[in-house]
Protein backbone atom coordinates (compact mmCIF):
# COMPACT_ATOMS: atom_id res chain seq x y z
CA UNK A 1 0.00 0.00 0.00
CA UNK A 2 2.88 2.24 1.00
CA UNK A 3 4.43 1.93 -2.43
CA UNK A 4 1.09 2.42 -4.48
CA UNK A 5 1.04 5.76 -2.50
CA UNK A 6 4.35 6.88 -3.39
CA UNK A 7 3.65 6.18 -7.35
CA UNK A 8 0.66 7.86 -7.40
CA UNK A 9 2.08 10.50 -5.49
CA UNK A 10 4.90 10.41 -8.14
CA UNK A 11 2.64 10.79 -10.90
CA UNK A 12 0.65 13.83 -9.07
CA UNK A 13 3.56 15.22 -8.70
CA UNK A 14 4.83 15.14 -12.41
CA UNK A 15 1.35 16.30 -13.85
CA UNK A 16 1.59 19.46 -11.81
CA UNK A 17 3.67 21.04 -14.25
CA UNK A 18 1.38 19.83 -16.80
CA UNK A 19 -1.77 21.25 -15.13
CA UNK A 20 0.43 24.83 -14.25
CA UNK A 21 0.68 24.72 -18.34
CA UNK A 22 -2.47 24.17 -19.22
CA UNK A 23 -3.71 26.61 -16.60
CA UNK A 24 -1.03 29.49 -17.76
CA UNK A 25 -1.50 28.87 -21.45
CA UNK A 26 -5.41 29.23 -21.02
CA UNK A 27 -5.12 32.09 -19.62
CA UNK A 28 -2.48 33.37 -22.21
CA UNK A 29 -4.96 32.20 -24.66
CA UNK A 30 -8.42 34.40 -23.04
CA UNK A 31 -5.75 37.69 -22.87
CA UNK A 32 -5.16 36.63 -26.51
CA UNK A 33 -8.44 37.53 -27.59
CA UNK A 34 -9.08 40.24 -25.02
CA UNK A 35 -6.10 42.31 -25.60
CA UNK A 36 -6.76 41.67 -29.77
CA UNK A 37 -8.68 44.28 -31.52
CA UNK A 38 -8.43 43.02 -34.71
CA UNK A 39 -6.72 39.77 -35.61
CA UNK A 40 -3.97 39.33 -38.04
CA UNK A 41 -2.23 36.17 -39.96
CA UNK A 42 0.43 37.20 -36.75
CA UNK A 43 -2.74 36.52 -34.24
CA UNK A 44 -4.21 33.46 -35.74
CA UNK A 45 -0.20 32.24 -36.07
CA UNK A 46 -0.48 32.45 -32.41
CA UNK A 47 -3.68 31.13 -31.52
CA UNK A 48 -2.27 27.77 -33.21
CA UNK A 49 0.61 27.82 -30.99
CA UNK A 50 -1.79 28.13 -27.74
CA UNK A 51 -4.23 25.40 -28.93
CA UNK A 52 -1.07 23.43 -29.85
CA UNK A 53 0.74 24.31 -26.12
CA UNK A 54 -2.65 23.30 -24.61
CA UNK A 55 -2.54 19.89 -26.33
CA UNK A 56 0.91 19.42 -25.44
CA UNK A 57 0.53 19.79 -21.87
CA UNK A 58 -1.84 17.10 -21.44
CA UNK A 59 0.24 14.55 -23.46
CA UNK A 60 3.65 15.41 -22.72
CA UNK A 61 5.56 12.77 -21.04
CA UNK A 62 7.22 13.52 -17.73
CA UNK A 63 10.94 14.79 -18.13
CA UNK A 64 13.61 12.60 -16.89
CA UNK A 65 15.47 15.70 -15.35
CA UNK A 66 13.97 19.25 -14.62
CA UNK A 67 15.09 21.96 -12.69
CA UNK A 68 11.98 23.87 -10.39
CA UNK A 69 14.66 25.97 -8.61
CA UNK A 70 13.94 28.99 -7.44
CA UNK A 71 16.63 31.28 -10.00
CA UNK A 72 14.37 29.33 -12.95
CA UNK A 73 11.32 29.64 -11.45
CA UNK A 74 11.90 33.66 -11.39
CA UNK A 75 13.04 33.56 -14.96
CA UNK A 76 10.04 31.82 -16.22
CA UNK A 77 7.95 34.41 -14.18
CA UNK A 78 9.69 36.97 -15.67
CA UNK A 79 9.68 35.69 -19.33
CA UNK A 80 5.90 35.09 -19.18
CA UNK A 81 5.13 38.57 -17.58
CA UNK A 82 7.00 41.04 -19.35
CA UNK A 83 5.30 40.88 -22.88
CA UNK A 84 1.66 41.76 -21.20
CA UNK A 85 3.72 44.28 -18.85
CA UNK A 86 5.00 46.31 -21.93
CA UNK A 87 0.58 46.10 -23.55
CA UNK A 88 -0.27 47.43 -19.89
CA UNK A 89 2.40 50.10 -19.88
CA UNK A 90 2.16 51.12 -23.24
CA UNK A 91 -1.77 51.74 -22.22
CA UNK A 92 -0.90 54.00 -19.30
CA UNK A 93 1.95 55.75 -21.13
CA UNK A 94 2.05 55.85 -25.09
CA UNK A 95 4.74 55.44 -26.83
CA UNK A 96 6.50 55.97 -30.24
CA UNK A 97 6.70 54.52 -33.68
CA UNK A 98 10.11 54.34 -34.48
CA UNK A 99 9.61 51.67 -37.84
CA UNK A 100 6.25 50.18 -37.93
CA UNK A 101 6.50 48.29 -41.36
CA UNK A 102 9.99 46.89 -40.64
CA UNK A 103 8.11 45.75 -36.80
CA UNK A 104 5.60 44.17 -38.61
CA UNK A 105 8.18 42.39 -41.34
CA UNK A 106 10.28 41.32 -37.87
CA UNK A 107 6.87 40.20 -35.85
CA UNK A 108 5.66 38.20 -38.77
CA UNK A 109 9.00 36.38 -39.50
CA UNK A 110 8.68 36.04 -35.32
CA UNK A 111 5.55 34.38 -35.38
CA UNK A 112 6.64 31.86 -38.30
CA UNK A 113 9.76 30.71 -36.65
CA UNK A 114 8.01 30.45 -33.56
CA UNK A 115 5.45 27.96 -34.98
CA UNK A 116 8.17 26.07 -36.69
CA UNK A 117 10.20 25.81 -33.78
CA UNK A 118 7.01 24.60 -31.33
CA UNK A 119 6.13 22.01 -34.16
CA UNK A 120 9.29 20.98 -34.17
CA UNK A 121 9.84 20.28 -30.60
CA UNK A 122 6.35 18.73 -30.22
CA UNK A 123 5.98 16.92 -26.49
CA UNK A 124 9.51 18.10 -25.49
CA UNK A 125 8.29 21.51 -25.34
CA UNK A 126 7.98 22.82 -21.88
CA UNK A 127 8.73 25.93 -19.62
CA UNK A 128 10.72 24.73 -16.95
CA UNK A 129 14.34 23.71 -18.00
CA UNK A 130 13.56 19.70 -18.34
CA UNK A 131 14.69 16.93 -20.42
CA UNK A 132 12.34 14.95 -22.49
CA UNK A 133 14.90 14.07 -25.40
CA UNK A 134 17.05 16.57 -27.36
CA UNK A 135 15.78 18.23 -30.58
CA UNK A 136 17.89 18.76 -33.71
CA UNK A 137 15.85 18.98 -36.45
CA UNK A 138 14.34 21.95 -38.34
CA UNK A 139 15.27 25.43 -36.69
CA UNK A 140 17.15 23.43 -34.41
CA UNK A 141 19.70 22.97 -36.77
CA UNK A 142 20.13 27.06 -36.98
CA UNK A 143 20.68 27.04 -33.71
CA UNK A 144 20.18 25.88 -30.62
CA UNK A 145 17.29 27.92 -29.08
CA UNK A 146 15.14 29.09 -31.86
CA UNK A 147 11.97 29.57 -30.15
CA UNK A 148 14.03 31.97 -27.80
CA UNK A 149 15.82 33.70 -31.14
CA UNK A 150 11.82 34.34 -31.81
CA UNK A 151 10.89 35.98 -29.29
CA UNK A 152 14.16 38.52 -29.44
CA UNK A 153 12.97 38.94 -32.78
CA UNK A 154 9.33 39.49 -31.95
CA UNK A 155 10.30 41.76 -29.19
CA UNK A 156 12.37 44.00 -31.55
CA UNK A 157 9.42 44.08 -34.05
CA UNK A 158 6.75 45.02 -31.53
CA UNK A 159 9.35 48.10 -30.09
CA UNK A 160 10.02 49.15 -33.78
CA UNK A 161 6.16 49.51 -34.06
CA UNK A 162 5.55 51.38 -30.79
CA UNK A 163 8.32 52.03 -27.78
CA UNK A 164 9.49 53.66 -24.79
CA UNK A 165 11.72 53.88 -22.25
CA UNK A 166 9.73 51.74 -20.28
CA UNK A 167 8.89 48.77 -22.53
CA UNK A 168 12.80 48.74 -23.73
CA UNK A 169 13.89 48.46 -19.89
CA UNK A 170 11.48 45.76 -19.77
CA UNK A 171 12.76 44.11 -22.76
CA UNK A 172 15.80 44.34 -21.24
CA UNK A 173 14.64 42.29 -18.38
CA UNK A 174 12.92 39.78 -20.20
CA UNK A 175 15.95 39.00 -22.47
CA UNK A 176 18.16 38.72 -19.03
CA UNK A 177 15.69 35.77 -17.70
CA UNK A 178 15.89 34.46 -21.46
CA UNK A 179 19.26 34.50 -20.82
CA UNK A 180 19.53 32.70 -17.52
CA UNK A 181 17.13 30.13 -19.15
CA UNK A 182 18.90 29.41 -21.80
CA UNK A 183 22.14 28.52 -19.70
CA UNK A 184 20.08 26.75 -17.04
CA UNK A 185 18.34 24.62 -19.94
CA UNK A 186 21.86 23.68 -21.34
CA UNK A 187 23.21 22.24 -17.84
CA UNK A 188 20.08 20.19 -17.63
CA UNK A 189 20.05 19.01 -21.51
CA UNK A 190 24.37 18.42 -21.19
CA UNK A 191 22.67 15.22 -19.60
CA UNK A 192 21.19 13.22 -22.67
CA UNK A 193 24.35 11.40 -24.26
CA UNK A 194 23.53 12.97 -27.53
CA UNK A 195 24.43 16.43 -26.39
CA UNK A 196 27.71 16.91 -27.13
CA UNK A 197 27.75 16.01 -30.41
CA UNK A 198 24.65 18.27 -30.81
CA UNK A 199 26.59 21.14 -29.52
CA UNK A 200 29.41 20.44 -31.30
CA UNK A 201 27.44 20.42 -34.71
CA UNK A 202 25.16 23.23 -33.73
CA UNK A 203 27.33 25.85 -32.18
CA UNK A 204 25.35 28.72 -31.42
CA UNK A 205 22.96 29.24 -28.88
CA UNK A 206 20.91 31.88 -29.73
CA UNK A 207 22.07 34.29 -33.20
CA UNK A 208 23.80 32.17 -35.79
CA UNK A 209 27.44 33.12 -36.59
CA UNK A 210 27.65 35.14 -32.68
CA UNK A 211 26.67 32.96 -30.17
């Protein structure tokens, strides 16, 4: 009996980050909509990669490392609160076009390499750094965080549309915990045995030909 309580306890314990997905993503999703005034081929782009996220999280297998510490826990906070912290700001306190079409050129490309990256990763995808199998195919053979190299890119587009000192500090921010993730990610995926020769064949983390 004492054993059939620690496995399902096991298993309760894996699915939390599961449920914590599913719970975050749906509420991504309803701020989606609510914060849209008119959607795009950028919106709809995204609204596939929530439905797709939500699907994920309830099939995903549990990861045979992952790191909940508290430094990564802060990043992920950080990385999923500063993109609705810049809408809120930029609310209160307008800001300035500085190059709307080229934003809008750098959001869509964004939103494409986003997709591609997500599809791509499939049931690995998840928040925390965890391992559920490396990925090396499609954008991740540009390098070796493309979903991240997205959202730089989407970031950029979005303050080349409208921008102040505000939403670049929080940029700023948001690329530091993008930052710490992607080194905290790398320590956990050095694990699988296929790593180094990953990293050895894929180079860069993050811009390809810099780093």
């Amino acid at each position: 009996m004492t054993e059939e309580r620690t496995h399902v306890a096991g298993i309760s314990g894996r699915r939390v980050g599961d449920f914590l997905l599913f719970g975050v993503t749906s509420v991504e999703f309803v701020l989606l909509f609510f914060l849209t005034p008119t959607f795009t081929i950028v919106d709809w782009i995204y609204v596939l990669q929530h439905l797709l996220v939500l699907g994920i999280a309830l099939t995903r297998r549990p990861p045979d490392v992952r790191d909940h510490s508290l430094p990564s826990s802060a990043a992920v906070v950080i990385a999923y609160a500063y993109p609705y912290a810049q809408v809120v700001y930029l609310r209160l306190l307008p800001g300035e076009p500085a190059w709307p079409a080229g934003g809008l050129i750098l959001v869509t490309v964004a939103a494409f390499l986003s997709i591609a990256s997500l599809l791509s990763l499939g049931r690995r995808f998840g928040v925390f750094p965890a391992l559920r199998g490396l990925m090396t195919k499609g954008p991740y053979r540009l390098v070796r965080h493309p979903m991240y190299l997205a959202y730089v890119i989407a970031d950029i587009g979005y303050n080349l549309q409208e921008w102040n000192v505000g939403t670049a500090l929080l940029v700023m921010a948001g690329w530091a915990s993008l930052l710490y993730r992607i080194n905290a990610e790398e320590r956990v995926l050095s694990q699988d045995a296929g790593w180094s020769a990953y990293a050895a064949l894929v180079r860069h983390r993050l811009f390809p030909g810099l780093w």
